[in-house]
Each structure stands twice: as structure tokens, then as C-alpha cells.
Protein backbone atom coordinates (compact mmCIF):
# COMPACT_ATOMS: atom_id res chain seq x y z
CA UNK A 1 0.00 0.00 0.00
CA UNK A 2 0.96 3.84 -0.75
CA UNK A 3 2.43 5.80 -3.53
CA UNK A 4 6.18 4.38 -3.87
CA UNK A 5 7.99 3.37 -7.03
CA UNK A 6 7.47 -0.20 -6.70
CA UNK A 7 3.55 0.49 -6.57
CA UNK A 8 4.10 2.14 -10.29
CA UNK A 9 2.53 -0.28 -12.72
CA UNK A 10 5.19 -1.73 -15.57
CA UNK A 11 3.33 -0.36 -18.52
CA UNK A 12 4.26 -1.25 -22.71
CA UNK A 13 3.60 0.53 -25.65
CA UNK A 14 2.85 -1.91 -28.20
CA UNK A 15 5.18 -2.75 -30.93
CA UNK A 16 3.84 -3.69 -34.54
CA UNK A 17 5.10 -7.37 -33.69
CA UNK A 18 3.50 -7.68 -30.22
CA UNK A 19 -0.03 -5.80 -31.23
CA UNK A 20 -0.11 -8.91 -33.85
CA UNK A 21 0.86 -11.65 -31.65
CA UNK A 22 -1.86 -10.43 -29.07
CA UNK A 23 -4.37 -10.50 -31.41
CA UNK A 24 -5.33 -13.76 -30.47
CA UNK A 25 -8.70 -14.64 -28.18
CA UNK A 26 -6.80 -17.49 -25.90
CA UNK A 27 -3.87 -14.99 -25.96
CA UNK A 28 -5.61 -11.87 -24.65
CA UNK A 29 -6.98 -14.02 -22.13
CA UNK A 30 -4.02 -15.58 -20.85
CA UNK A 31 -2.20 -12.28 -20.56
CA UNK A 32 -5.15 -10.93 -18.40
CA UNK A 33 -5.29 -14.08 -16.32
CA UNK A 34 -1.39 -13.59 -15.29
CA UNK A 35 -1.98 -9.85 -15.00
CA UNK A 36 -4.94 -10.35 -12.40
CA UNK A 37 -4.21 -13.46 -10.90
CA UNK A 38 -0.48 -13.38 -11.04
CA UNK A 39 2.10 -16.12 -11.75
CA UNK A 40 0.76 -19.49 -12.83
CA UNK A 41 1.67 -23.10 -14.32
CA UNK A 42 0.31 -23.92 -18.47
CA UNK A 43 -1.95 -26.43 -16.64
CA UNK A 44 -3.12 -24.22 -13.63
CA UNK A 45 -4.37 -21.30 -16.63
CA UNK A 46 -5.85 -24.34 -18.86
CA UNK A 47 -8.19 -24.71 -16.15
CA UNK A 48 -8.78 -21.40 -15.62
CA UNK A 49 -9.59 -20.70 -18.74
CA UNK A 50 -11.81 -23.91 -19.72
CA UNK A 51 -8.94 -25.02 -22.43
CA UNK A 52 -6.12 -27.46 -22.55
CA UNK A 53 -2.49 -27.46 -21.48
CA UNK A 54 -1.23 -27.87 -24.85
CA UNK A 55 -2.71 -25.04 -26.41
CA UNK A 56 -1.98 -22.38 -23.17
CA UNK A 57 2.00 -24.00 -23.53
CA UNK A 58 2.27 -22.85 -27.51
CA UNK A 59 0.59 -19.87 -26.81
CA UNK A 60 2.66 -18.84 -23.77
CA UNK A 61 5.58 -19.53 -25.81
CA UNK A 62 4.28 -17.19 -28.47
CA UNK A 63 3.80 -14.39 -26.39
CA UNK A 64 7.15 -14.58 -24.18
CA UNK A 65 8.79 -14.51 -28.12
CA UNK A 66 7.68 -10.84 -27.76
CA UNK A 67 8.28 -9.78 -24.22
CA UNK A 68 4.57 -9.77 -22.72
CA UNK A 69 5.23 -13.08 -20.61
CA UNK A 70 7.93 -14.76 -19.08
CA UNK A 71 9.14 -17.83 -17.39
CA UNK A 72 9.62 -16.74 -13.48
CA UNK A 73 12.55 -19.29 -12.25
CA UNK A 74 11.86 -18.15 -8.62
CA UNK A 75 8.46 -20.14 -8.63
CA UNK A 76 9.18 -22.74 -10.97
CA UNK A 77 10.63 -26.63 -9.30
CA UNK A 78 11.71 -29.04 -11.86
CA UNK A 79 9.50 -29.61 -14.34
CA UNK A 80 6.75 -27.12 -13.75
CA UNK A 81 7.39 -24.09 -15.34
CA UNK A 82 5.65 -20.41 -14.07
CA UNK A 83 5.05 -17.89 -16.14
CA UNK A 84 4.18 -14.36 -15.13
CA UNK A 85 3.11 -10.90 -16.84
CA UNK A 86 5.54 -9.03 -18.03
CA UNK A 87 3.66 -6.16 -17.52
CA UNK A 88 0.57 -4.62 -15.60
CA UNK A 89 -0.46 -2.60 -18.42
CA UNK A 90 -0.60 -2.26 -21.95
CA UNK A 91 -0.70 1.29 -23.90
CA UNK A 92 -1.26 1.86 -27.86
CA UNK A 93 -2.41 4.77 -30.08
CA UNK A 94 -4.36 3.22 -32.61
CA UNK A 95 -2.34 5.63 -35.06
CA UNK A 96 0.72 3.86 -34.13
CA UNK A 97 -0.25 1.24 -36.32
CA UNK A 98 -1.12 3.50 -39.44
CA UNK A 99 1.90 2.44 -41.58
CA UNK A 100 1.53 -1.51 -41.15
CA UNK A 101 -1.72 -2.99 -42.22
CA UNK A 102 -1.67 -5.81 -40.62
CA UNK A 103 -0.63 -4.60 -37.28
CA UNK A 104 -3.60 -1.92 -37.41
CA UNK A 105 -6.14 -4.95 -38.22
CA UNK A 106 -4.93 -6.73 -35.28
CA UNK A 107 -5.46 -3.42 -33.24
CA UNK A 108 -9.01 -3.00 -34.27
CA UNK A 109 -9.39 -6.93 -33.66
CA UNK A 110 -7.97 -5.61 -29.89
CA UNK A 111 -10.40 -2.96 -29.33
CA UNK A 112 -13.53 -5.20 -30.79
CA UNK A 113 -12.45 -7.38 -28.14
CA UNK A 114 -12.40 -5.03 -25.22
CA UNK A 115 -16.29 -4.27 -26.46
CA UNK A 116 -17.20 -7.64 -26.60
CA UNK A 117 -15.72 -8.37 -23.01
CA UNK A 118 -17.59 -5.17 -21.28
CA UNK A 119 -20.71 -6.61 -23.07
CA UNK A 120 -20.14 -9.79 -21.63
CA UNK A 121 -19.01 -8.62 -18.23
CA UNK A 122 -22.22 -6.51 -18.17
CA UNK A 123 -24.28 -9.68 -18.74
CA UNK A 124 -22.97 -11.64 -16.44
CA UNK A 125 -22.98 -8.81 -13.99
CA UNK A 126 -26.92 -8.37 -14.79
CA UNK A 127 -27.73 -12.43 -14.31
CA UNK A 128 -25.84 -12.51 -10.83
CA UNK A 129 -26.22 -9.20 -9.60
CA UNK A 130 -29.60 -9.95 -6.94
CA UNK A 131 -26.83 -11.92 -5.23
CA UNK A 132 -24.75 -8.73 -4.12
CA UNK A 133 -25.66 -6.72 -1.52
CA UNK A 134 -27.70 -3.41 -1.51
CA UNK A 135 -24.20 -1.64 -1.38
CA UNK A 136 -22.40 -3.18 -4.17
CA UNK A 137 -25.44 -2.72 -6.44
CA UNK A 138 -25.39 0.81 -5.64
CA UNK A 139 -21.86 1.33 -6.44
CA UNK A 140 -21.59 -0.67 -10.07
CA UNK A 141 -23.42 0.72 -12.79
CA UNK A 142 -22.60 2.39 -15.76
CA UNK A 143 -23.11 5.79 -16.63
CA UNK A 144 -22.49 8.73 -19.68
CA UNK A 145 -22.60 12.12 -20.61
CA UNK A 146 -22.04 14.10 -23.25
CA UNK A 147 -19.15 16.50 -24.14
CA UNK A 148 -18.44 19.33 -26.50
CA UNK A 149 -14.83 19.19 -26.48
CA UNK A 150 -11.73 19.60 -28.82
CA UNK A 151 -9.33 16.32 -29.00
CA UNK A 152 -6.81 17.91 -27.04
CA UNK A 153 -8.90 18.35 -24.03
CA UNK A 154 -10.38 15.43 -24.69
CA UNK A 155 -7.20 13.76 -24.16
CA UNK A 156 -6.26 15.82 -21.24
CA UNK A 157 -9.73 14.30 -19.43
CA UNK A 158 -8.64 10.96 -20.59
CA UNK A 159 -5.34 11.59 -19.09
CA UNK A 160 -6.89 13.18 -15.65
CA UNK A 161 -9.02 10.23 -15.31
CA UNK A 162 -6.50 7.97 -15.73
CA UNK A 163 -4.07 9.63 -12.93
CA UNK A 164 -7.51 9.43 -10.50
CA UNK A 165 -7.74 5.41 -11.12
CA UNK A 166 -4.22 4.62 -10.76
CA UNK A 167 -4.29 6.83 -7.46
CA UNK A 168 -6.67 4.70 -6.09
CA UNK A 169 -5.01 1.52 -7.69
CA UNK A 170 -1.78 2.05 -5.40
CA UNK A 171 -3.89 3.22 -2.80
CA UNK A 172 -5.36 -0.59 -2.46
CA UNK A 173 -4.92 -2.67 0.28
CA UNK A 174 -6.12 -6.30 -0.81
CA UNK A 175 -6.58 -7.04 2.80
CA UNK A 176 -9.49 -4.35 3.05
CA UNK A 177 -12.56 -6.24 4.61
CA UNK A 178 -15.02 -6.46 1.63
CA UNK A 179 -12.96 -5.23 -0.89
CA UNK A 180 -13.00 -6.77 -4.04
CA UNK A 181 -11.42 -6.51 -7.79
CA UNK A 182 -13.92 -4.22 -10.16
CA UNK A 183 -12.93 -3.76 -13.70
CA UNK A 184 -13.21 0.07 -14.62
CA UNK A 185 -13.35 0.80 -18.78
CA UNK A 186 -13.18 3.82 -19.57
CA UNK A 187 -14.95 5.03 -22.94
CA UNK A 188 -14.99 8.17 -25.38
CA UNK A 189 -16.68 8.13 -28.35
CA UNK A 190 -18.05 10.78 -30.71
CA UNK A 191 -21.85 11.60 -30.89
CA UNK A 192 -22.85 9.72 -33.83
CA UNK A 193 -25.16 12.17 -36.32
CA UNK A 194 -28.00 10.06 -36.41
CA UNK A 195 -28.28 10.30 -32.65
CA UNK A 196 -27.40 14.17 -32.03
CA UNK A 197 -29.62 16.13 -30.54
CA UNK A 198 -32.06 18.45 -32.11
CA UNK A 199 -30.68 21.75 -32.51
CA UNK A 200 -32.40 25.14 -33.51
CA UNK A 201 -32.54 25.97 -37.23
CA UNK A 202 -30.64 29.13 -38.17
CA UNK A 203 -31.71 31.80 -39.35
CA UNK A 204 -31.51 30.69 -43.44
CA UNK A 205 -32.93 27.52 -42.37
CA UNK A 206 -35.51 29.47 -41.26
CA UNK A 207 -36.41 30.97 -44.39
């Protein structure tokens, strides 16, 4: 707990060759599993993850060939190998990727991805959430609003926002009685015509 350099999270930009190696559903999901649950055997995240050893050992293997996993020697005893994140987060611009075709399709595949999981974190969170208690359903939720704002500002919120969450990320004490892990997104998209609002005519449209 607190605001020391070890509490800074190990972040990566994404290079061309690592955006298209992690453009892969069982890898995504591995890399998240090791970034959440920490260190773990091929077999331990095949059951995690409802697959087989075989196919989280290739894939593994795949994604320490680009520096997002690793084999950690401190928890490993003969035979059973640990693997661990290299990494607690991952950063991209999507125009980092303008240049190389491919890697900018297997960005897009990244961020269709991210969709599809809130969607399916939402539903989940919607079939189970009469189980929580009154406080916990009060504090989820989802919420929008809209902005009239120029991209730099825009990014300067983004940016804000992101200091705020990873102040109270290194503020966290696991130990907290009824804390738990919550997955934040965080979401800025423009105001598509169809659905802007209604806005007075001028004064030629008057006419």
C-alpha cells in the first residue's frame, strides 16, 4: 500500500510485432489471467480458462517470443514451469499502427475485443447481480454524458481520469474487509449524427 515506485505499474507501448501476436482470443486471455491473478503453471491457466495445457503451452511460448510473458525461475521446481506478466499494463495509439496494415487490423481486432468483453461482463454482472448486496449494487453501474470538447482536451480528461484510477489503484490494500477486484473501462466516443440532438434551425434555415 501507498504511492512508492514499486507500486508504479510496468506499462508497454505496443510494438507492430507484439499488437499482432496479441491478437489472439486465448492470448488476450491468458495475458489478463497472469496480469490479475499473477504467476501461474500452463496447466493451472488451462483450467482457468476452460482449455487445454497444450494449447496455453504454444501460446505462452508465443507471447514470451515478444516480451509480454515470461518464465519466473523463482516459482518454478523441476518440471513445472511459471510464467508471469511481463507487464501490468498495456498502452497503444491506434495511429501507431497507421503504416503496417496488418498490425492496425490486429489493433481494431484488440479494441472489438475489449467491447465484446464489457458486453459480456455486463451480462454476467446483470444475471448474478440480486446476489450482491444493496451496497455493491449501488456502487456498479454504468453511466455517460455528453461532451463538446476539442481532442486535445479530450485527451487531457482521458489523461486526468487515468491519474484518478491509478491513485486509487496504489492506494489498495487487498486485505481491506469487503474489498474486491472491479474492472473500470473507460470510454470516449463521438456523438454519432444520427443520434445528435435536435438543434435550432438558423436563421436561413428558417427561411
Amino acid at each position: 500500500m501507498g504511492n512508492d515506485e514499486s507500486s508504479a505499474p510496468r506499462a508497454v507501448r505496443l510494438s507492430h510485432q507484439q499488437v499482432r501476436v496479441l491478437a489472439h482470443p486465448l492470448r488476450t486471455r491468458l495475458l489478463g489471467a497472469l496480469r490479475v491473478r499473477g504467476p501461474a503453471t500452463a496447466t493451472k491457466l488451462a483450467e482457468m480458462l476452460d482449455t487445454n495445457t497444450g494449447a496455453t503451452s504454444y501460446h505462452l511460448r508465443q507471447l514470451a517470443e515478444v516480451g509480454l510473458v515470461a518464465e519466473d525461475p523463482d516459482l518454478g521446481t523441476g518440471r513445472q514451469r511459471f510464467w508471469r506478466a511481463e507487464h501490468d499494463l498495456t498502452n497503444w495509439e491506434p495511429t501507431d499502427f497507421d503504416d503496417d496494415p496488418d498490425a492496425r487490423a490486429a489493433v481494431e481486432w484488440i479494441e472489438d475485443n475489449q467491447v465484446r468483453q464489457l458486453v459480456e461482463n455486463a451480462e454476467h454482472w446483470f444475471a448474478v447481480r440480486h446476489q450482491w448486496s444493496p451496497a455493491w449494487r449501488d456502487a456498479f453501474g454504468m453511466s455517460d454524458n455528453v461532451v463538446t470538447i476539442t481532442p486535445a482536451r479530450l485527451k487531457a480528461l482521458a489523461d486526468e481520469l487515468w491519474q484518478i484510477l491509478e491513485r486509487y489503484r496504489t492506494e489498495a490494500d487487498p486485505d481491506e474487509p469487503g474489498a474486491e477486484q472491479v474492472e473500470i473501462f473507460l470510454t470516449a466516443l463521438p456523438l454519432l449524427a444520427g443520434r445528435r440532438p435536435a438543434t435550432p434551425p438558423t436563421a436561413e434555415e428558417e427561411r
